[in-house]
PDB file of N, CA and C in Angstrom:
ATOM      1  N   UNK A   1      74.275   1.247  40.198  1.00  0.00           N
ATOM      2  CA  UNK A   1      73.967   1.722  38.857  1.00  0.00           C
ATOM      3  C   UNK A   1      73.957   0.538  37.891  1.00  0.00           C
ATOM      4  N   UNK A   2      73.387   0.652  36.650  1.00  0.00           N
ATOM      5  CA  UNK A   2      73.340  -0.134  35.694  1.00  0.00           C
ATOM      6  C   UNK A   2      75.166  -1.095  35.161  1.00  0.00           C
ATOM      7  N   UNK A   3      75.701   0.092  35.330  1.00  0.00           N
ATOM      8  CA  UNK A   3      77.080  -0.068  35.022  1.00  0.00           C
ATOM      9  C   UNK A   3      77.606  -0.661  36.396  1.00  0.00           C
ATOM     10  N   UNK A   4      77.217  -0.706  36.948  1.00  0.00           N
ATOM     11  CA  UNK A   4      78.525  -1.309  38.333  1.00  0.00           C
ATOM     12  C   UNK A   4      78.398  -3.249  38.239  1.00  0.00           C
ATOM     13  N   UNK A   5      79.773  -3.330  38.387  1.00  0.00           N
ATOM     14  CA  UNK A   5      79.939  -4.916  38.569  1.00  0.00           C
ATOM     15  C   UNK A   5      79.944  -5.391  40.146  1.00  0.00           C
ATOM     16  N   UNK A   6      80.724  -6.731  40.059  1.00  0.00           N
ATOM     17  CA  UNK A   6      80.681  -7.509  40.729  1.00  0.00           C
ATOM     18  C   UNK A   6      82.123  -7.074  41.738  1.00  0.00           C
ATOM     19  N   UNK A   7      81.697  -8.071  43.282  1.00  0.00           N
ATOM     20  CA  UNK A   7      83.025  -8.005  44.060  1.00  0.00           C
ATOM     21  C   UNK A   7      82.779  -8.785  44.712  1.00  0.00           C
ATOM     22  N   UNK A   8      83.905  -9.468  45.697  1.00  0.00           N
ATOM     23  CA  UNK A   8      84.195 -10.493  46.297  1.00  0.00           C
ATOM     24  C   UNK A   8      84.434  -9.883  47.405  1.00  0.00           C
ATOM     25  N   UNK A   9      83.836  -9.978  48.788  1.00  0.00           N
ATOM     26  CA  UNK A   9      84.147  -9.949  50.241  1.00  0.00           C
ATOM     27  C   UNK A   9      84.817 -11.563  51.066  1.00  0.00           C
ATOM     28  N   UNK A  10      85.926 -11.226  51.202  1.00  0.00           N
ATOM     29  CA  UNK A  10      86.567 -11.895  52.077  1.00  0.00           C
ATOM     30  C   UNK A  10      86.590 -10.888  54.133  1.00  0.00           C
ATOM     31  N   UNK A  11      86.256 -12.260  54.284  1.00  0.00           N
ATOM     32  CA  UNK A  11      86.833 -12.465  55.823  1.00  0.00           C
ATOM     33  C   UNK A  11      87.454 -12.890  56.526  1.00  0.00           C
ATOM     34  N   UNK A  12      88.395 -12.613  57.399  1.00  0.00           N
ATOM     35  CA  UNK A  12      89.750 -13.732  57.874  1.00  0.00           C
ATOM     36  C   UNK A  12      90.085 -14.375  56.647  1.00  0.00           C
ATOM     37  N   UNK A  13      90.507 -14.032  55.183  1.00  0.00           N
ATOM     38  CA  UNK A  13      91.159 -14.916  54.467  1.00  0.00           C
ATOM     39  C   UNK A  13      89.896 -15.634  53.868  1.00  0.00           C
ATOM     40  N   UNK A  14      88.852 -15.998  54.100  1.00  0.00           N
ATOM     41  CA  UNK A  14      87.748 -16.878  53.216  1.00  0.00           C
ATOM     42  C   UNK A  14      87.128 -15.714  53.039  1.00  0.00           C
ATOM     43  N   UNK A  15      86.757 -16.546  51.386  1.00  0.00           N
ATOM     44  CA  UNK A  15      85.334 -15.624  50.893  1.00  0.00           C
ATOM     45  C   UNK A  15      84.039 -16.184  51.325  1.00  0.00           C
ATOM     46  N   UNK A  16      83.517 -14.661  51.894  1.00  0.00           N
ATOM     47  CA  UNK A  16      81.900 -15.051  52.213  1.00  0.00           C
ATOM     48  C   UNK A  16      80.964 -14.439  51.596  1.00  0.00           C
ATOM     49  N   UNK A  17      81.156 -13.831  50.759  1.00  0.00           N
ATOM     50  CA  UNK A  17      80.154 -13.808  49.383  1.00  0.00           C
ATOM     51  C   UNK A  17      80.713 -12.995  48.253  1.00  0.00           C
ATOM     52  N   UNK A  18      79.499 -13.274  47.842  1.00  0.00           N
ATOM     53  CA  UNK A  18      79.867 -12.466  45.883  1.00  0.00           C
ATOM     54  C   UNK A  18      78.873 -11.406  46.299  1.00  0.00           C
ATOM     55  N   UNK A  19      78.982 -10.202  45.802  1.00  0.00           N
ATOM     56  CA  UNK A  19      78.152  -8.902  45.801  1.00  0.00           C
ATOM     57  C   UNK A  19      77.943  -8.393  44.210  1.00  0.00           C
ATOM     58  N   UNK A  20      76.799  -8.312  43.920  1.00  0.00           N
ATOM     59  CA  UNK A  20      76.239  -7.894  42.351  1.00  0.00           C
ATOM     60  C   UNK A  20      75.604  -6.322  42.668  1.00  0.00           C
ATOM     61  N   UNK A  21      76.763  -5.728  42.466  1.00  0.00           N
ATOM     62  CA  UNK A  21      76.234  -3.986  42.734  1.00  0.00           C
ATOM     63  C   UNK A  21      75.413  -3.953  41.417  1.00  0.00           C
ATOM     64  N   UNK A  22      74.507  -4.564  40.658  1.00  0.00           N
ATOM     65  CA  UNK A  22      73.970  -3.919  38.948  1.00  0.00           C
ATOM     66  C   UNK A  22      72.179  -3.585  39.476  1.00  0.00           C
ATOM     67  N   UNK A  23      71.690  -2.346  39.386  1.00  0.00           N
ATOM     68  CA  UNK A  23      70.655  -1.904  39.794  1.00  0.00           C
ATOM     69  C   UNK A  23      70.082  -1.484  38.655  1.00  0.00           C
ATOM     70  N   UNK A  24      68.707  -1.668  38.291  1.00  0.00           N
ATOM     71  CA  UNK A  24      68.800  -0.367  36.794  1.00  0.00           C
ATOM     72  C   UNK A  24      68.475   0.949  37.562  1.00  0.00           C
ATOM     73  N   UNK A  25      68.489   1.468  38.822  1.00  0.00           N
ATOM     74  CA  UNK A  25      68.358   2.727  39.020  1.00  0.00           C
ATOM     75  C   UNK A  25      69.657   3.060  40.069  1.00  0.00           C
ATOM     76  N   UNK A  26      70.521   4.146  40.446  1.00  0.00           N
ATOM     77  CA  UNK A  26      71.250   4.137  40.905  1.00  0.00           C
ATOM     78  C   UNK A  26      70.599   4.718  42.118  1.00  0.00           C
ATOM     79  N   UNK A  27      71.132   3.818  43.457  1.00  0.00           N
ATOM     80  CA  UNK A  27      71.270   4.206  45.132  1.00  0.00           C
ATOM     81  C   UNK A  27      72.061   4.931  45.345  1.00  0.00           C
ATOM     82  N   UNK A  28      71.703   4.923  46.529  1.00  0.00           N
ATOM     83  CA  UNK A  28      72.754   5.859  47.623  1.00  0.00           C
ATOM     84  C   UNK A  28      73.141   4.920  48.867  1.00  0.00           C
ATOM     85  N   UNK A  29      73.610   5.004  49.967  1.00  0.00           N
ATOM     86  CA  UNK A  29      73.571   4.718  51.048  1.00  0.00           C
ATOM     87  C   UNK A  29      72.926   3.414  51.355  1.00  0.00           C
ATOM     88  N   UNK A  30      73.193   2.050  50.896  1.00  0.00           N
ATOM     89  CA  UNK A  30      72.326   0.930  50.871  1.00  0.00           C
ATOM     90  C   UNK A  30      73.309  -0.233  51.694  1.00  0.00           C
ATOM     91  N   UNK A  31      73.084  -1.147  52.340  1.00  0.00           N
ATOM     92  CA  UNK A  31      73.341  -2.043  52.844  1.00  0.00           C
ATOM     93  C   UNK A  31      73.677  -2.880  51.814  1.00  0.00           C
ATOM     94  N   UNK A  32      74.730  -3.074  51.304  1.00  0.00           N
ATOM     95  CA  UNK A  32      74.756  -4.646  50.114  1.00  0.00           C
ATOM     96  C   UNK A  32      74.969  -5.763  50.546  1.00  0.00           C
ATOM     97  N   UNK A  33      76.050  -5.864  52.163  1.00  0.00           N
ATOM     98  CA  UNK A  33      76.267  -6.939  52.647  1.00  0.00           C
ATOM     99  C   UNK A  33      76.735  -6.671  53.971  1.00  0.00           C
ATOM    100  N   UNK A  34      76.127  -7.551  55.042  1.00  0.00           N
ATOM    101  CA  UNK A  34      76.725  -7.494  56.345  1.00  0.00           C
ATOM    102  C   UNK A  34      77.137  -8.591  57.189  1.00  0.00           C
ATOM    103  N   UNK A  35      77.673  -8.300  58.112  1.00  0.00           N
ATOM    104  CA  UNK A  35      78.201  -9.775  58.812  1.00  0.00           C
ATOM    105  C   UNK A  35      78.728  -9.533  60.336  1.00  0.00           C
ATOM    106  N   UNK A  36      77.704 -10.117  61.614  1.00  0.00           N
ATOM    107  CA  UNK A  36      78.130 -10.378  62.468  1.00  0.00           C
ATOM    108  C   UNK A  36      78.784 -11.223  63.268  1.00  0.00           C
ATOM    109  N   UNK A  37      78.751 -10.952  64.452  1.00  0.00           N
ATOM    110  CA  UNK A  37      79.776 -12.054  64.918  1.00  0.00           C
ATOM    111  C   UNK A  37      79.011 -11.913  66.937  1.00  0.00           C
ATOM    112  N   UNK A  38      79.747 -13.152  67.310  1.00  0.00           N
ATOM    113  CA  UNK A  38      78.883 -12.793  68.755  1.00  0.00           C
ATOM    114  C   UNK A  38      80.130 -12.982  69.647  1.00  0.00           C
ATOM    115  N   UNK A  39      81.302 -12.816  68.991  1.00  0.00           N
ATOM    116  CA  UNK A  39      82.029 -12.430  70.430  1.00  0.00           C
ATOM    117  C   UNK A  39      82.858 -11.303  70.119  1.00  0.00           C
ATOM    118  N   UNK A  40      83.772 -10.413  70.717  1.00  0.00           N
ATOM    119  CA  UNK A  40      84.575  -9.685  69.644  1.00  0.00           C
ATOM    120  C   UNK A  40      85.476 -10.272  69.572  1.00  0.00           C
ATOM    121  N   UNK A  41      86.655  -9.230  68.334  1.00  0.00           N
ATOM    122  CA  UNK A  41      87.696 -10.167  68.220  1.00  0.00           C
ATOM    123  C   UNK A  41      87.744  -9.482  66.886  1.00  0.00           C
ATOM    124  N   UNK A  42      89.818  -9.467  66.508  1.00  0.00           N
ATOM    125  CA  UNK A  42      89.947  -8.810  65.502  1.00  0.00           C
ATOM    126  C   UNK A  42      90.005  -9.711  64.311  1.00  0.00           C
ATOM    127  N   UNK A  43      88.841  -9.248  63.365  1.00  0.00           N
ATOM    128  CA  UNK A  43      88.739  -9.662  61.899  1.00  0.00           C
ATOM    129  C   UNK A  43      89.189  -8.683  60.879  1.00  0.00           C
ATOM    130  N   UNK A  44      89.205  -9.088  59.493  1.00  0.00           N
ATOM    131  CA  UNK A  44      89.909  -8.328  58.673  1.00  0.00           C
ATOM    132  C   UNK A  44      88.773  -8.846  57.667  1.00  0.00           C
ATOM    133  N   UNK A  45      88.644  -7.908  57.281  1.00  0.00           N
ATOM    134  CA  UNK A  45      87.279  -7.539  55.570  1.00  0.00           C
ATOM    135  C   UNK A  45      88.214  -7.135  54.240  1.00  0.00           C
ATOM    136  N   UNK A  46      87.896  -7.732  53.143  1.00  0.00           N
ATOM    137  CA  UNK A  46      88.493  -7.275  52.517  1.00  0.00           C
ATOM    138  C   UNK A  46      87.731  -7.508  51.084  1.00  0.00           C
ATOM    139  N   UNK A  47      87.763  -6.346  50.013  1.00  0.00           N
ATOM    140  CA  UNK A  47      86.717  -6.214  49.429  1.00  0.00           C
ATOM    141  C   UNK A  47      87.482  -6.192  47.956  1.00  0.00           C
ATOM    142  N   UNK A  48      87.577  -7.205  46.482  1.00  0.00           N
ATOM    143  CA  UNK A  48      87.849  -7.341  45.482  1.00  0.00           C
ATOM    144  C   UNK A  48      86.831  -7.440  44.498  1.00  0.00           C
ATOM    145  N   UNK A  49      87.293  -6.324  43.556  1.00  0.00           N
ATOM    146  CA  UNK A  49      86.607  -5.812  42.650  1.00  0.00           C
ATOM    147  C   UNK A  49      86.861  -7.210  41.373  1.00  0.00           C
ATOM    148  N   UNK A  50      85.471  -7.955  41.071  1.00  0.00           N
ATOM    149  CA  UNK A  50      85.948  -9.447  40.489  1.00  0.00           C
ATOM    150  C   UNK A  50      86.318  -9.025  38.931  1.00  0.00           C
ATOM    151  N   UNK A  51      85.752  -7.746  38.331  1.00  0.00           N
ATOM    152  CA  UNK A  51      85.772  -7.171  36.989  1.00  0.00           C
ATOM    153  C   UNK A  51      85.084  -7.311  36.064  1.00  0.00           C
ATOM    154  N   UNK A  52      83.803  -7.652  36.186  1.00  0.00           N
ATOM    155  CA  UNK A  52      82.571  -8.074  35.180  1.00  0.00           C
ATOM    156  C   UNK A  52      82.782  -7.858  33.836  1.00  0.00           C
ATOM    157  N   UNK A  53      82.499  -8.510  32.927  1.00  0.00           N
ATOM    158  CA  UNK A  53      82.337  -7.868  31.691  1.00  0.00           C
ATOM    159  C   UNK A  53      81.554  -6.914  31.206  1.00  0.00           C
ATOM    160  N   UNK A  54      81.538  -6.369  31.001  1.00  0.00           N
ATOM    161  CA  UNK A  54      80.710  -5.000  30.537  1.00  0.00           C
ATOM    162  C   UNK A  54      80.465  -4.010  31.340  1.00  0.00           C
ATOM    163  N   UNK A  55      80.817  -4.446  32.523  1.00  0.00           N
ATOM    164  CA  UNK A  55      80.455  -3.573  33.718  1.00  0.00           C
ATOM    165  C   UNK A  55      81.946  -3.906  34.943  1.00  0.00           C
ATOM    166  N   UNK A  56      82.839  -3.268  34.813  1.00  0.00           N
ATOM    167  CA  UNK A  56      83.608  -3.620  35.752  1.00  0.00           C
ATOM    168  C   UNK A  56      84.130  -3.036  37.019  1.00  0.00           C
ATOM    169  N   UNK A  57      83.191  -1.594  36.997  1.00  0.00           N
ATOM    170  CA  UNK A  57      83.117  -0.636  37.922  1.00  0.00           C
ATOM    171  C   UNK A  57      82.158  -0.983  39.238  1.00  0.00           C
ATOM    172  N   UNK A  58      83.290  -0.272  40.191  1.00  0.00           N
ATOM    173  CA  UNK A  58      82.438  -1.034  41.820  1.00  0.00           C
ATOM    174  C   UNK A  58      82.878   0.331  42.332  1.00  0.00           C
ATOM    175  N   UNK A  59      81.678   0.888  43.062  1.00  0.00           N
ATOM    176  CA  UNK A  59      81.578   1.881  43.691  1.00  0.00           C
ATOM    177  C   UNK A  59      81.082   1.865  45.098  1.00  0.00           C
ATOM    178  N   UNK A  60      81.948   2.053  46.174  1.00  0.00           N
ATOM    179  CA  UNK A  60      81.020   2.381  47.400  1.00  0.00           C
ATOM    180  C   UNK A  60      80.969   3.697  47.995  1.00  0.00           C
ATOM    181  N   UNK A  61      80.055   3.825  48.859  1.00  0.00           N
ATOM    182  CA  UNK A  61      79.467   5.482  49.826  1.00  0.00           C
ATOM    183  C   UNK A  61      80.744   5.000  50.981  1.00  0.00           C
ATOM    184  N   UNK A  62      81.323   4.107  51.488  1.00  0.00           N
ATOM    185  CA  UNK A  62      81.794   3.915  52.511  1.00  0.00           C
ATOM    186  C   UNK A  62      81.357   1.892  53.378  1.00  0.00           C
ATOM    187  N   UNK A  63      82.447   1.934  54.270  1.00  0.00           N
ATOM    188  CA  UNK A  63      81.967   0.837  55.603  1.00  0.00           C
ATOM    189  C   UNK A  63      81.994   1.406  56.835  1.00  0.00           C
ATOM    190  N   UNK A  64      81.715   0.787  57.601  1.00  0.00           N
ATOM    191  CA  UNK A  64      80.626   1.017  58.745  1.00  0.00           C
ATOM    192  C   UNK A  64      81.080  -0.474  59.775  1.00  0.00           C
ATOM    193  N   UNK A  65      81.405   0.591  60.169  1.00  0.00           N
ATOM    194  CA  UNK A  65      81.773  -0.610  61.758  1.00  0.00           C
ATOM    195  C   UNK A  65      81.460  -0.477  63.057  1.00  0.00           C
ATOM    196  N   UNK A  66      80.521  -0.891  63.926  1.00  0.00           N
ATOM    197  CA  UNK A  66      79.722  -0.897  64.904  1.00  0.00           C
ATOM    198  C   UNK A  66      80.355  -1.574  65.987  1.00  0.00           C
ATOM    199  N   UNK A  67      80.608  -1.421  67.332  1.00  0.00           N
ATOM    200  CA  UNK A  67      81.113  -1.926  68.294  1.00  0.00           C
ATOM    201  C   UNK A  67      80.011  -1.935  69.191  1.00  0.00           C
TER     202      UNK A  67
END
């Protein structure tokens, strides 16, 4: 949505990107960011809301984890 801010995805402890949820039309169900890997092995995701100005709202449908 117009109103949604920013967030920070960390992995194992590093950040691997910045995410700009600001759309002028609001989605549904969208891919904002993904990340594979080619062996398995337990990782940890972790998702901080950075607090934008004017917009500091972060909304998700859910994550999705594929084996």
């Amino acid at each position: 949505a117009s109103s949604s801010g920013q967030a920070y995805v960390y992995v194992d402890g590093v950040k691997a990107a910045t995410v700009d949820l600001r759309s002028a039309t609001t989605s549904y169900r969208q891919a904002i960011w993904t990340k594979s890997w080619s062996a398995n092995a337990r990782h940890t995701v972790k998702i901080v809301v950075v607090g934008t100005s004017g917009r500091p709202t972060v909304t998700t449908d859910g994550l999705v984890y594929i084996r």
